[in-house]
PDB file of N, CA and C in Angstrom:
ATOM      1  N   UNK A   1      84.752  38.606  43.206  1.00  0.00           N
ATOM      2  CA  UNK A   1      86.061  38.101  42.864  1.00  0.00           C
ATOM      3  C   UNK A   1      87.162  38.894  43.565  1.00  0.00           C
ATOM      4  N   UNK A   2      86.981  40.039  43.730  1.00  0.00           N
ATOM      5  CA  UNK A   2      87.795  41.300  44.280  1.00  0.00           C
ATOM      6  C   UNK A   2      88.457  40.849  45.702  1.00  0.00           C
ATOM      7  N   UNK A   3      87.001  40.389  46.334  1.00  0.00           N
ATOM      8  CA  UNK A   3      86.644  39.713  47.941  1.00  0.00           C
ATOM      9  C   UNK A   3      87.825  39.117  47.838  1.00  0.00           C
ATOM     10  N   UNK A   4      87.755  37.940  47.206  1.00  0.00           N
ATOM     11  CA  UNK A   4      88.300  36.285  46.824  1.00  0.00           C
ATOM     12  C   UNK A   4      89.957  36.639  46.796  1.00  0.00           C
ATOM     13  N   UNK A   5      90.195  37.487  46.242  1.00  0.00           N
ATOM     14  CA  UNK A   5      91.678  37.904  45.887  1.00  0.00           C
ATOM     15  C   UNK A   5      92.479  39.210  47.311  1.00  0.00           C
ATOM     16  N   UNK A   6      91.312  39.669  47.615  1.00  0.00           N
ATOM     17  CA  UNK A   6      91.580  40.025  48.973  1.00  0.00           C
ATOM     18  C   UNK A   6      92.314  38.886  49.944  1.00  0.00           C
ATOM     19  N   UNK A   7      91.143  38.277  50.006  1.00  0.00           N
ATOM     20  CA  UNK A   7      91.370  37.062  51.039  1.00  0.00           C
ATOM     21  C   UNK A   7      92.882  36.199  50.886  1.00  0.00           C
ATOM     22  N   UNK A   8      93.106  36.350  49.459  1.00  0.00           N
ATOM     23  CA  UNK A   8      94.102  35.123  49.588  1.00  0.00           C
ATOM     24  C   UNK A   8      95.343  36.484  49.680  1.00  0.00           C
ATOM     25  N   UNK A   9      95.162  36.958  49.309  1.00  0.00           N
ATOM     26  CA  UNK A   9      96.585  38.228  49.134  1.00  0.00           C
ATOM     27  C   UNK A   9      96.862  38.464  50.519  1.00  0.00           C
ATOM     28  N   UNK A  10      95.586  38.686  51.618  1.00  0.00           N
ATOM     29  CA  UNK A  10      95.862  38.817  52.789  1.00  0.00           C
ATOM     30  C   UNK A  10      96.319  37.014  53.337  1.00  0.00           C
ATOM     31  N   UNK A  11      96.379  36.385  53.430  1.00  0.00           N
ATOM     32  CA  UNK A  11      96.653  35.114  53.384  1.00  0.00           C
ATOM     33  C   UNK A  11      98.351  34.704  53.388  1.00  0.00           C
ATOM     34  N   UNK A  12      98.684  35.217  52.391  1.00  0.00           N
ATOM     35  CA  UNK A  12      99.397  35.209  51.358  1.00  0.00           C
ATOM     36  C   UNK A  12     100.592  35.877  52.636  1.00  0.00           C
ATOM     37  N   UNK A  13     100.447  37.159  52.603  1.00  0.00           N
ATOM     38  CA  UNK A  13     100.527  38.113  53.689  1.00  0.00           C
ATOM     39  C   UNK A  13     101.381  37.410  54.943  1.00  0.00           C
ATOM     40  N   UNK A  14      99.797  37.308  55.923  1.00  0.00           N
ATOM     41  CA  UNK A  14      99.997  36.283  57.027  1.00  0.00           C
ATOM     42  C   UNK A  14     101.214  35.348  56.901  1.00  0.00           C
ATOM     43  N   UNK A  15     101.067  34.444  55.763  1.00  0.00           N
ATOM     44  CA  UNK A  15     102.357  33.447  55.871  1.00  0.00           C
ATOM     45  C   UNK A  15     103.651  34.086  55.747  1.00  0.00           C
ATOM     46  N   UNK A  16     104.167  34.808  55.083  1.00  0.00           N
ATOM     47  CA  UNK A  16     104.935  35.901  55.218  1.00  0.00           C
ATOM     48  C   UNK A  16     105.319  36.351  56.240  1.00  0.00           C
ATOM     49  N   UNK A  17     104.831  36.869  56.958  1.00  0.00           N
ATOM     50  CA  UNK A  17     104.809  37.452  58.357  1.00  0.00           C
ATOM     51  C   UNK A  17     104.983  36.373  59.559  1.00  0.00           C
ATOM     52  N   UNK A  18     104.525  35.691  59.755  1.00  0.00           N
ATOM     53  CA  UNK A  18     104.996  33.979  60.426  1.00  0.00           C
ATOM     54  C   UNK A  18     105.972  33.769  60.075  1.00  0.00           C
ATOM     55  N   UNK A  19     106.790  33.138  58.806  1.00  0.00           N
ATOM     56  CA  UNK A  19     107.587  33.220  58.421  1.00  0.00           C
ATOM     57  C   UNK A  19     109.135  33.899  58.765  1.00  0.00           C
ATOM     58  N   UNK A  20     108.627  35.014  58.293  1.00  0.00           N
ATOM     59  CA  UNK A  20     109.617  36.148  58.951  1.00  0.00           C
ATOM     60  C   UNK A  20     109.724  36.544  60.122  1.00  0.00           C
ATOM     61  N   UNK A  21     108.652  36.084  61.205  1.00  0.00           N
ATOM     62  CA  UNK A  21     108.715  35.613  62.687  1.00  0.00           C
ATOM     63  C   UNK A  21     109.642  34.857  63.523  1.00  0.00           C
ATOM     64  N   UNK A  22     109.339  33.433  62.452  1.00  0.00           N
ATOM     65  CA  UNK A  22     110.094  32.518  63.076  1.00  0.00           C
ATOM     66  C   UNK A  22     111.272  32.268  62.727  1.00  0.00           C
ATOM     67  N   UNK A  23     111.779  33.335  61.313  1.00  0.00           N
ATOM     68  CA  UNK A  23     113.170  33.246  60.949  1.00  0.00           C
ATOM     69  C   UNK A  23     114.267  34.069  62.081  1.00  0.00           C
ATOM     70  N   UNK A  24     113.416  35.531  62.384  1.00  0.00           N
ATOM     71  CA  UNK A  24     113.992  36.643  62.978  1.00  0.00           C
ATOM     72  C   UNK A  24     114.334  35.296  64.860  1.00  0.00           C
ATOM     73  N   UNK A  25     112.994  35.379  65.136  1.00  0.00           N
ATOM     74  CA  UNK A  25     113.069  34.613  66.288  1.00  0.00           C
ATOM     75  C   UNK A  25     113.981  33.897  66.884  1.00  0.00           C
ATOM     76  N   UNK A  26     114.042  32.746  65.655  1.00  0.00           N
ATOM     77  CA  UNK A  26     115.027  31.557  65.560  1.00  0.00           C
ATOM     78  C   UNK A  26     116.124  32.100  65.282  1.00  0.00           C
ATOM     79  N   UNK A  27     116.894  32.942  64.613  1.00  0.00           N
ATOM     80  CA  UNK A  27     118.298  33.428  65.067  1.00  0.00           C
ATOM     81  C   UNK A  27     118.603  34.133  66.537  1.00  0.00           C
ATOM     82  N   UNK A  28     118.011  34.813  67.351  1.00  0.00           N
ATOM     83  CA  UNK A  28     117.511  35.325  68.208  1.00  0.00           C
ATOM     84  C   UNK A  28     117.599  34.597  69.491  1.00  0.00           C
ATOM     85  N   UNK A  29     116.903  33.293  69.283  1.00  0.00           N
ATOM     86  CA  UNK A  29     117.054  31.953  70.156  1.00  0.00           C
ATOM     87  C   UNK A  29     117.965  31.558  70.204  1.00  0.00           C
ATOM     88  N   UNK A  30     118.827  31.009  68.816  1.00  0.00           N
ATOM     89  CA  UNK A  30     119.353  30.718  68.752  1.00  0.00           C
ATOM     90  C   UNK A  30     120.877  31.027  69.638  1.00  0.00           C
ATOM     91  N   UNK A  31     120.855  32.245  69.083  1.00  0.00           N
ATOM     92  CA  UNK A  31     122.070  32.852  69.951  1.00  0.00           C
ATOM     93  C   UNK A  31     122.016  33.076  71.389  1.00  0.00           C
ATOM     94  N   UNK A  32     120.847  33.297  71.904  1.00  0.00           N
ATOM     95  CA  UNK A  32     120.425  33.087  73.503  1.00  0.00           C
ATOM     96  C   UNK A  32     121.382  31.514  73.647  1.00  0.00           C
ATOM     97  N   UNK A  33     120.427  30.322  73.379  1.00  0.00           N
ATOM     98  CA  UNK A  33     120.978  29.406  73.734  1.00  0.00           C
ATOM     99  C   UNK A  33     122.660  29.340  73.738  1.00  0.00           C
ATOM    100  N   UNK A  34     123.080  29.377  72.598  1.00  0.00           N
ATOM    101  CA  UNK A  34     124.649  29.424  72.398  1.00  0.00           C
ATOM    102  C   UNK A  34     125.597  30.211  73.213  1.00  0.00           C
ATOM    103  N   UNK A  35     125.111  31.479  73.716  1.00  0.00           N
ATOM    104  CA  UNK A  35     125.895  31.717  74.715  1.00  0.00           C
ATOM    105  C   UNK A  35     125.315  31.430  75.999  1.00  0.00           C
ATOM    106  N   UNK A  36     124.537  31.086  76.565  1.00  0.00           N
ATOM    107  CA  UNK A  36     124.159  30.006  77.767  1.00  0.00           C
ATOM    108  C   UNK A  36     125.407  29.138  77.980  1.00  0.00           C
ATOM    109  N   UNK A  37     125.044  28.295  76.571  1.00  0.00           N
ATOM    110  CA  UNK A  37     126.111  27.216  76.641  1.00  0.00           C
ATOM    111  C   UNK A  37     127.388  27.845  76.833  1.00  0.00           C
ATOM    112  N   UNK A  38     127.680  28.948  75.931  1.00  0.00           N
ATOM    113  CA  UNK A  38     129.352  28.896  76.761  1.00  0.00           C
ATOM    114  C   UNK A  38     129.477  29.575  77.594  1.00  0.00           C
ATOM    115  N   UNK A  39     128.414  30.723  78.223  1.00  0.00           N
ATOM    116  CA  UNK A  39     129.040  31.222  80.050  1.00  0.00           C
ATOM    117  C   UNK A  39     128.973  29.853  80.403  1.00  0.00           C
ATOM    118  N   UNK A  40     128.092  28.651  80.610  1.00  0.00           N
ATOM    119  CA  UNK A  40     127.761  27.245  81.647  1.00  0.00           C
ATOM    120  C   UNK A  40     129.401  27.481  80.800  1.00  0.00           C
ATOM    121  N   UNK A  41     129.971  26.893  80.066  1.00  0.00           N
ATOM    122  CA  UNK A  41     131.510  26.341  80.049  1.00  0.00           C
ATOM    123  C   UNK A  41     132.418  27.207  80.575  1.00  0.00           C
ATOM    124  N   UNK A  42     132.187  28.941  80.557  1.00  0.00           N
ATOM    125  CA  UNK A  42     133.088  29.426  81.173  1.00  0.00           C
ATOM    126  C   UNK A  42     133.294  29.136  82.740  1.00  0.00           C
ATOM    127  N   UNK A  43     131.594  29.009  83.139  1.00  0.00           N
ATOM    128  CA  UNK A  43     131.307  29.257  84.642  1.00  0.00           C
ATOM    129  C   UNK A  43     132.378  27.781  85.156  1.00  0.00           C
ATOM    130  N   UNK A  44     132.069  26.354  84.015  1.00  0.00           N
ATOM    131  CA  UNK A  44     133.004  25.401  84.497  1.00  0.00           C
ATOM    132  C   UNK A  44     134.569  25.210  84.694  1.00  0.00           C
ATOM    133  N   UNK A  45     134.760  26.463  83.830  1.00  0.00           N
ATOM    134  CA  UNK A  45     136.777  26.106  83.211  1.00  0.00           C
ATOM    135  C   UNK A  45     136.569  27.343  84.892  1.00  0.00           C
ATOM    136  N   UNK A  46     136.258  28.135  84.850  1.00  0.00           N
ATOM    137  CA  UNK A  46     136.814  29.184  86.262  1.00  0.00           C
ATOM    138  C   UNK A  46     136.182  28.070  87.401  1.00  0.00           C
ATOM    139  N   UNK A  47     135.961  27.338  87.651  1.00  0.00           N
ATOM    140  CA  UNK A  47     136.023  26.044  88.809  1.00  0.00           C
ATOM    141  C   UNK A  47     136.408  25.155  88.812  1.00  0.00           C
ATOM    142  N   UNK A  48     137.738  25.101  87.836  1.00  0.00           N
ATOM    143  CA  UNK A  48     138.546  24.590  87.616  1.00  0.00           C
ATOM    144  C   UNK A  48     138.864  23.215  86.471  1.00  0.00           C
ATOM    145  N   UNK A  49     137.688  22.678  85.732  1.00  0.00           N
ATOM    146  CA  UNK A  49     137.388  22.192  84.547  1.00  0.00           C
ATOM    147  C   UNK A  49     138.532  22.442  83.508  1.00  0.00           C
ATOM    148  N   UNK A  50     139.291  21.246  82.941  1.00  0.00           N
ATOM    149  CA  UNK A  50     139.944  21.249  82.206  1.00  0.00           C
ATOM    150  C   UNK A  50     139.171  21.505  80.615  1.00  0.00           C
ATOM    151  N   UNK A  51     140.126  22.277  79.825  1.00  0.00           N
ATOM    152  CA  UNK A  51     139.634  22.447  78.737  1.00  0.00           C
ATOM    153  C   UNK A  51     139.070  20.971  77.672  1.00  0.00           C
ATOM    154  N   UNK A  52     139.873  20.081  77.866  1.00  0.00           N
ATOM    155  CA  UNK A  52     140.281  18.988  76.882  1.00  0.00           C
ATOM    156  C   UNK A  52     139.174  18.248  77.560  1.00  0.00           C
ATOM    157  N   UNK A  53     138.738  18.174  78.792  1.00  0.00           N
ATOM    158  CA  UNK A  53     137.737  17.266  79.448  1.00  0.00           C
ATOM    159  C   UNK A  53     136.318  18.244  78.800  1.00  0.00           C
ATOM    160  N   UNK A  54     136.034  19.061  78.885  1.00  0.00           N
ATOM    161  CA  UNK A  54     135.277  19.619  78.459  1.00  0.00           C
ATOM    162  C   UNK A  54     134.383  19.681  76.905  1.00  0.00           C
ATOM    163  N   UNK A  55     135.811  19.593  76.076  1.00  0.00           N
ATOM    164  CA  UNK A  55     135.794  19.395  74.662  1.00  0.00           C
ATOM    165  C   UNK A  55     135.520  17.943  74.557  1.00  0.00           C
ATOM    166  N   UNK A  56     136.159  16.719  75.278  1.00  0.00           N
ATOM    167  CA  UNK A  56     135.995  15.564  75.165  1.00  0.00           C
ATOM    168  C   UNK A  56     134.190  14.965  74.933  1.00  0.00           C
ATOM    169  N   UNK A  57     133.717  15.791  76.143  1.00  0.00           N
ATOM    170  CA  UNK A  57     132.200  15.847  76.509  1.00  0.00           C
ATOM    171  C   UNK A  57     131.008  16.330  75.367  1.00  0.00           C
ATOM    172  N   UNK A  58     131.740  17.387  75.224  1.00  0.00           N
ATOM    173  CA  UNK A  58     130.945  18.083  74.069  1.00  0.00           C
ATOM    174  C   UNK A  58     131.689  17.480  72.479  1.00  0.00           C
ATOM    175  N   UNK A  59     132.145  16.585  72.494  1.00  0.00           N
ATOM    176  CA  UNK A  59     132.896  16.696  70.719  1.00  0.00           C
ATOM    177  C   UNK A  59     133.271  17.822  70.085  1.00  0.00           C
ATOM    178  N   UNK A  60     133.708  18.741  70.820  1.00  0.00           N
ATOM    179  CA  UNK A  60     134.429  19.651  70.014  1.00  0.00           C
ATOM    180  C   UNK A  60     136.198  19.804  70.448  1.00  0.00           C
ATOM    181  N   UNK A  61     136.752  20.487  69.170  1.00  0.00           N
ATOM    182  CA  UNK A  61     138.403  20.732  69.342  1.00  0.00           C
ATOM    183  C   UNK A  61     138.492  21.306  71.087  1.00  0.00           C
ATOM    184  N   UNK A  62     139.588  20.841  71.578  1.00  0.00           N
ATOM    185  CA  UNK A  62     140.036  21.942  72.779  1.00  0.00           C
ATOM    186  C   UNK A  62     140.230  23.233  72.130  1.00  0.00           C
ATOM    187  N   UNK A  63     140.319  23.344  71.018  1.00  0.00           N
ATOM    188  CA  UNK A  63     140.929  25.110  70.440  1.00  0.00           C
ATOM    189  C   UNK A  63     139.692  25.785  70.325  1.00  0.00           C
ATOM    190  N   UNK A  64     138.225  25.194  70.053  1.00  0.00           N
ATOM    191  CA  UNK A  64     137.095  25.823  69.817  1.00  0.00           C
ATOM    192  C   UNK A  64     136.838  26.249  71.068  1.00  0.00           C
ATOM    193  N   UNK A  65     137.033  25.002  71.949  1.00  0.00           N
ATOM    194  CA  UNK A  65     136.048  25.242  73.362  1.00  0.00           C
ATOM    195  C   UNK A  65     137.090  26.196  74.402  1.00  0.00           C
ATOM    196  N   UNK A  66     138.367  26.453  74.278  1.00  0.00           N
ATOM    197  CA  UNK A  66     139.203  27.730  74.747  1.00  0.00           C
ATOM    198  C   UNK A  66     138.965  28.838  73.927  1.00  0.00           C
ATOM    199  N   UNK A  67     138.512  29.027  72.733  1.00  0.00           N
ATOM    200  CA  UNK A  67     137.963  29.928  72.293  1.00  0.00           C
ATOM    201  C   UNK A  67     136.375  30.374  72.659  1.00  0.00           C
ATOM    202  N   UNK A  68     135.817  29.540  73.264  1.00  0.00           N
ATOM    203  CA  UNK A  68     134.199  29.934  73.407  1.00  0.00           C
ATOM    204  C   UNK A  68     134.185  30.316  75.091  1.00  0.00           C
ATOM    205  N   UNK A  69     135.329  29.922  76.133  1.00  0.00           N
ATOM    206  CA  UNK A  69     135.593  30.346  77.289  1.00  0.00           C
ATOM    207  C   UNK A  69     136.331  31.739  77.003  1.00  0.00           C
ATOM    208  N   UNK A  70     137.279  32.036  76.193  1.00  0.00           N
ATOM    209  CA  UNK A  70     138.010  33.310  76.460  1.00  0.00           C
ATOM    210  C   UNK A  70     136.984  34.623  76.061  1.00  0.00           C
ATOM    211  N   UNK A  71     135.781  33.888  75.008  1.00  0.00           N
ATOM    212  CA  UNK A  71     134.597  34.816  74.500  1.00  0.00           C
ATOM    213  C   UNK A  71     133.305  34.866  74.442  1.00  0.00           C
ATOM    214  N   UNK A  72     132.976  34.326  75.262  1.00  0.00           N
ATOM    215  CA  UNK A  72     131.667  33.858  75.235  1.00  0.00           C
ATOM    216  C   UNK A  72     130.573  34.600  74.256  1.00  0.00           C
ATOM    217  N   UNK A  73     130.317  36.094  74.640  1.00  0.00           N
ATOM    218  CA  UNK A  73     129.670  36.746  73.937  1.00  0.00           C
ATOM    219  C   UNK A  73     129.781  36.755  72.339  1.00  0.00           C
ATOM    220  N   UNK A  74     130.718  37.095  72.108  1.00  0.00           N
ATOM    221  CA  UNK A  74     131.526  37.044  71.158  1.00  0.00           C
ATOM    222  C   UNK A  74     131.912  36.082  70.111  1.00  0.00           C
ATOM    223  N   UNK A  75     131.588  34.619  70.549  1.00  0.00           N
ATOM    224  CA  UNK A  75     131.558  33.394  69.677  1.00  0.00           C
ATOM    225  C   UNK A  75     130.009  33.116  69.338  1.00  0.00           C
ATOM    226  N   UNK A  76     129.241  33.609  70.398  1.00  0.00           N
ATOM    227  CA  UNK A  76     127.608  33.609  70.051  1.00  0.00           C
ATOM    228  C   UNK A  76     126.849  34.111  68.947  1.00  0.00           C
ATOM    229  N   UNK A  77     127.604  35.781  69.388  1.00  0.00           N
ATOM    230  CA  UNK A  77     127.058  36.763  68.440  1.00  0.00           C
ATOM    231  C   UNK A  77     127.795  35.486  66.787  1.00  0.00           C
ATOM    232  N   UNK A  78     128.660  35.505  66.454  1.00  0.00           N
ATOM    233  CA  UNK A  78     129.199  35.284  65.167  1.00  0.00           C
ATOM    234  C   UNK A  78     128.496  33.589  65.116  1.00  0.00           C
ATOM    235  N   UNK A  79     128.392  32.927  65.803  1.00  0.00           N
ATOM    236  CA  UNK A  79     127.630  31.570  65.977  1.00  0.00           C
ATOM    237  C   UNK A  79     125.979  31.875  65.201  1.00  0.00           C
ATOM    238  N   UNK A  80     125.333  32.778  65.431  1.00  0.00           N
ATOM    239  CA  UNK A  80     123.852  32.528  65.129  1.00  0.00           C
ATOM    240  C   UNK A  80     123.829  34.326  64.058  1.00  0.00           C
ATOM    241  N   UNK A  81     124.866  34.640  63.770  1.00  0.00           N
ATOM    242  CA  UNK A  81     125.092  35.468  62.181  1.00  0.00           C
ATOM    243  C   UNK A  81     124.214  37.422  62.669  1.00  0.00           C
ATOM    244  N   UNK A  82     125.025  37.422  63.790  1.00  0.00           N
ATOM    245  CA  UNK A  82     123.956  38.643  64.684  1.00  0.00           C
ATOM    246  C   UNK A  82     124.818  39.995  64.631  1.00  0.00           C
ATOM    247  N   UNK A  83     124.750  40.913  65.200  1.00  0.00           N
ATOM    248  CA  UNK A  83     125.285  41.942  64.939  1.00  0.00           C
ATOM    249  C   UNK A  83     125.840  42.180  66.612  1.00  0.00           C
ATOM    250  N   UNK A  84     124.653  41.516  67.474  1.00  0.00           N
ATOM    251  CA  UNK A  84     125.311  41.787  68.736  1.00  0.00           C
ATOM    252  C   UNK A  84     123.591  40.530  69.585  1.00  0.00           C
ATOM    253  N   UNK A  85     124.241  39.961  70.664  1.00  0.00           N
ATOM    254  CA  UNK A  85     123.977  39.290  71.464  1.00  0.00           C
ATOM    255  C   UNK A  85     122.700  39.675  72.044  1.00  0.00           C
ATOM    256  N   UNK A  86     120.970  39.475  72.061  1.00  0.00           N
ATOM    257  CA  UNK A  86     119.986  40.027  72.739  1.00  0.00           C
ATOM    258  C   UNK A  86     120.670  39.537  74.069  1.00  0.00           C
ATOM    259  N   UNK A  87     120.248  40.146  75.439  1.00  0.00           N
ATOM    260  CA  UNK A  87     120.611  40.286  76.833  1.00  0.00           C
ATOM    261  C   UNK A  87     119.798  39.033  77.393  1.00  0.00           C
ATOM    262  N   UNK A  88     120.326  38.118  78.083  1.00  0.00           N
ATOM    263  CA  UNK A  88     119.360  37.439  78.814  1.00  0.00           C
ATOM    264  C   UNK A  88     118.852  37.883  80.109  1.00  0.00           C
ATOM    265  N   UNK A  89     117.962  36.939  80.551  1.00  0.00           N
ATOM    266  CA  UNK A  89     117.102  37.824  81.731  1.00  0.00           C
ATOM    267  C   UNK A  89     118.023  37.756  82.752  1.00  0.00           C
ATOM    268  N   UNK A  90     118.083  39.231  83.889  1.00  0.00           N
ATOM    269  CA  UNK A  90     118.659  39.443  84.638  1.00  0.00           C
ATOM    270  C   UNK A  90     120.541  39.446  84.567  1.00  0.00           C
ATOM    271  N   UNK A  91     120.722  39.674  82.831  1.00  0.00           N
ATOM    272  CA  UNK A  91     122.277  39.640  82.478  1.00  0.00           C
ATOM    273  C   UNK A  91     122.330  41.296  82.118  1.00  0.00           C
ATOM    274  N   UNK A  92     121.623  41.998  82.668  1.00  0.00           N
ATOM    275  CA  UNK A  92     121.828  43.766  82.285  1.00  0.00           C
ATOM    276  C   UNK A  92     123.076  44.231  82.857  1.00  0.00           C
ATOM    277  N   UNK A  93     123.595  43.728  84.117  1.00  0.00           N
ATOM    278  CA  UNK A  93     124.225  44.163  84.738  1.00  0.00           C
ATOM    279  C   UNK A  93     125.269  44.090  84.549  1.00  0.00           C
ATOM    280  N   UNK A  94     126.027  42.852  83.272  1.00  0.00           N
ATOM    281  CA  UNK A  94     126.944  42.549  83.021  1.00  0.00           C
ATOM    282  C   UNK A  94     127.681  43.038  81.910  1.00  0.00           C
ATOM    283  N   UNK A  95     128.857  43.231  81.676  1.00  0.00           N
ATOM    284  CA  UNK A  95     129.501  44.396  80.784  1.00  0.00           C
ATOM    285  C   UNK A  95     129.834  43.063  79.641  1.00  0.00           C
ATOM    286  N   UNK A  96     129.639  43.787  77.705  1.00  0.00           N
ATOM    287  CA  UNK A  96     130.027  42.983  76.821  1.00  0.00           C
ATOM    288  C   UNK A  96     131.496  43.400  77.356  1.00  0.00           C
ATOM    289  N   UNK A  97     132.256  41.125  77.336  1.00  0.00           N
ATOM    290  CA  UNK A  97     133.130  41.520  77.024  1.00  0.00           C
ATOM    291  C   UNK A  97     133.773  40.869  75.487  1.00  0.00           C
ATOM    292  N   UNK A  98     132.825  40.689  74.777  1.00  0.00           N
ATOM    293  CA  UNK A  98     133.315  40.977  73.540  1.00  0.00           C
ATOM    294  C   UNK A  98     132.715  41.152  72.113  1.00  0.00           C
TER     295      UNK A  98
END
């Protein structure tokens, strides 16, 4: 019986741990993606992309999407509830600017 209660406690365990995998992960991702998306919008408004055309595209306010260009980092981190932004690949070189 000892076995039996092993097994499921370790079980038990496991799901737990998955769990708390794909929670940690998925904020993690999350915020990767989100600031993707707004350097791609910064990289567009500095080549000359109007704000309001931009927002039009995406359904959001022009006030959000001039806020996610003036911060990119910075609307991410607070977007996916983080303390600070994991680095994407080959972005070491680049200084937080916010």
């Amino acid at each position: 019986m000892k076995d039996r209660w092993n097994q499921l406690s370790g079980q038990a365990q496991l799901w737990q741990a998955a769990a708390l995998e794909r929670w940690v992960a998925g904020r993690t991702a999350r915020a990767r993606l989100i600031l993707r998306r707004n350097l791609a919008l910064k990289a567009a408004h500095d080549r000359g992309m109007q704000v309001e055309a931009m927002a039009r595209r995406l359904g959001l306010r022009p006030q959000t999407v001039q806020r996610l260009v003036n911060n990119p980092r910075r609307e991410a981190r607070n977007a996916a509830g983080l303390q600070e932004v994991p680095p994407l690949p080959g972005d070491e070189q680049l200084p937080d600017a916010g």
